[in-house]
Protein backbone atom coordinates (compact mmCIF):
# COMPACT_ATOMS: atom_id res chain seq x y z
CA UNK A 1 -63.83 6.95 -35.96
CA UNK A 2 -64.53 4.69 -33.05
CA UNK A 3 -66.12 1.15 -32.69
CA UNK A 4 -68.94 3.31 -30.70
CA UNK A 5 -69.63 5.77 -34.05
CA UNK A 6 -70.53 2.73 -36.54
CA UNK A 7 -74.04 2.80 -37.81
CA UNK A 8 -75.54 -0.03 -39.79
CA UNK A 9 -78.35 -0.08 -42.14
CA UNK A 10 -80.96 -2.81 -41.14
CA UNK A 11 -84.43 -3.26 -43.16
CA UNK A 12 -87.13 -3.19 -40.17
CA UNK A 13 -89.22 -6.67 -39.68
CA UNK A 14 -92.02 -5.21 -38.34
CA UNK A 15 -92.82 -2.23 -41.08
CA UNK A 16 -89.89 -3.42 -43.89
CA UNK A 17 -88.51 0.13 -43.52
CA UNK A 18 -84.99 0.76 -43.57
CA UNK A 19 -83.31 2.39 -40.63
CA UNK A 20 -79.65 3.22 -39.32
CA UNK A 21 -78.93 1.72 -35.78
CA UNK A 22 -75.54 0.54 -33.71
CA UNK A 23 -74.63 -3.09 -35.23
CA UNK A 24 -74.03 -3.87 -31.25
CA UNK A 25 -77.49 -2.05 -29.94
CA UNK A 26 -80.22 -2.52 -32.38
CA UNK A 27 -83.48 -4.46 -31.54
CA UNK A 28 -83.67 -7.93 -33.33
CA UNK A 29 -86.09 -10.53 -32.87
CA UNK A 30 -85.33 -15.04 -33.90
CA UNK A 31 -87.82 -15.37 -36.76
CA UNK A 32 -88.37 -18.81 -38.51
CA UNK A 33 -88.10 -18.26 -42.08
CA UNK A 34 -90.56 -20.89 -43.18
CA UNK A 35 -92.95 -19.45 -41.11
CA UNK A 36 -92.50 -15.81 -40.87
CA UNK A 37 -93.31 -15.90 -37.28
CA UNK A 38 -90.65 -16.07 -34.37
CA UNK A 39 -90.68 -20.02 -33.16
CA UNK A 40 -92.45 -19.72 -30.04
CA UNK A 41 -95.55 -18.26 -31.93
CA UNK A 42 -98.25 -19.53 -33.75
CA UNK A 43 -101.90 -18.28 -35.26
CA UNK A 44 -105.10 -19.92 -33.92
CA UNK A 45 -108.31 -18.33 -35.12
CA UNK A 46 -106.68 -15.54 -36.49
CA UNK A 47 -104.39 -14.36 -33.43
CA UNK A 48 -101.27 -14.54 -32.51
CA UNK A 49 -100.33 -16.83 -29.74
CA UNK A 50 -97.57 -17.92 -27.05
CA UNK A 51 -96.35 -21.62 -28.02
CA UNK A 52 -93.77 -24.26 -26.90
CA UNK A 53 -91.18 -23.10 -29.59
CA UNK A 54 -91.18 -25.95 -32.50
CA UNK A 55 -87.09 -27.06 -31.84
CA UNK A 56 -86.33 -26.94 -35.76
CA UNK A 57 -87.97 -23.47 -36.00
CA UNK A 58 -85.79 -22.51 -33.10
CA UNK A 59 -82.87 -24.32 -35.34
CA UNK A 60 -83.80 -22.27 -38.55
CA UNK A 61 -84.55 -19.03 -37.33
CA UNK A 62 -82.27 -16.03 -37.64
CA UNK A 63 -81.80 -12.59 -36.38
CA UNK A 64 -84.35 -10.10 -37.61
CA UNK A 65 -84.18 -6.21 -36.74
CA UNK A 66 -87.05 -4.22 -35.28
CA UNK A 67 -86.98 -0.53 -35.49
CA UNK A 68 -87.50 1.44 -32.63
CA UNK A 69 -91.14 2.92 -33.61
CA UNK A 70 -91.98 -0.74 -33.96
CA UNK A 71 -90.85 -1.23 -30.66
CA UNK A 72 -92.60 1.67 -29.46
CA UNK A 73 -95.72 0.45 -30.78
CA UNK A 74 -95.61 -3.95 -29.32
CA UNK A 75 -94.40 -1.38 -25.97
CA UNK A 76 -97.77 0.32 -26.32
CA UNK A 77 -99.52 -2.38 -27.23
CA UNK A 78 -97.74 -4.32 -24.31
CA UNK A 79 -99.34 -1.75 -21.81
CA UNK A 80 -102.97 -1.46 -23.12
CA UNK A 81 -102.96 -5.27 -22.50
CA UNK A 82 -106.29 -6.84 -24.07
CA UNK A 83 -106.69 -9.35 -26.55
CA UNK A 84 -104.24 -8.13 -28.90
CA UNK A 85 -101.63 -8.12 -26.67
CA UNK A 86 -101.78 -11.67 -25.06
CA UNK A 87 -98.89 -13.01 -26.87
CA UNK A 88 -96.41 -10.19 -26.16
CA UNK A 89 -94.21 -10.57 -22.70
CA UNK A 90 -92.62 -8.15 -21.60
CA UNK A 91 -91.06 -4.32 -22.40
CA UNK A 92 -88.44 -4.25 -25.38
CA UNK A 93 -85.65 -1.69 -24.84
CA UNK A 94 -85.31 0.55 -27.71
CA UNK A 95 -81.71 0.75 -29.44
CA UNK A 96 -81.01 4.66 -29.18
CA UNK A 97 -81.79 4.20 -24.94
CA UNK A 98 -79.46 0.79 -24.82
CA UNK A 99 -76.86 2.61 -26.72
CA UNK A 100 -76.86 5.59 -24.82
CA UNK A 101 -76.56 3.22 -21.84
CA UNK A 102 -73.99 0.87 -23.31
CA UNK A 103 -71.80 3.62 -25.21
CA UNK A 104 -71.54 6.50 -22.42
């Protein structure tokens, strides 16, 4: 067994389901445990919004995982654009297609 076979179990942030991804590939978001929320976003009237990130949420916040059908979903959500998606930036990679990339 190589470094490039190890799997790790990882408990999802978006859906808290369990999935198996690369330790070195899988998706991960910086969420502020006080909050729940990564630092650089906060709630007004209900929705999520872009904010300066608060520098002790920064400070506190830790590595969460994201599956990839959460990922496929903020993508999706990313490209209908509207409302709901005002607060996302950008298109996240999903970790089977980054370790395909990084493990050929």
């Amino acid at each position: 067994m190589t470094a490039d076979d190890l799997i790790g179990m990882f408990h999802c942030f978006g859906c808290r389901v369990s999935f198996m991804a690369c330790p070195d590939c899988v998706t991960t978001i910086r969420v502020d445990p006080m909050t729940n929320r990564p630092p650089d976003v906060a709630i007004v009237d209900g929705k999520p919004v872009n904010v300066k990130p608060d520098p002790e949420g920064a400070h506190r916040s830790v590595q969460q995982a994201v599956c990839d059908a959460c990922v496929g979903l903020r993508n999706a959500r990313f490209e209908r654009g509207g409302p709901d998606a005002v607060h996302i930036e950008g298109i996240w990679e999903a970790w089977r297609d980054r370790h395909r990339r990084a493990h050929a």
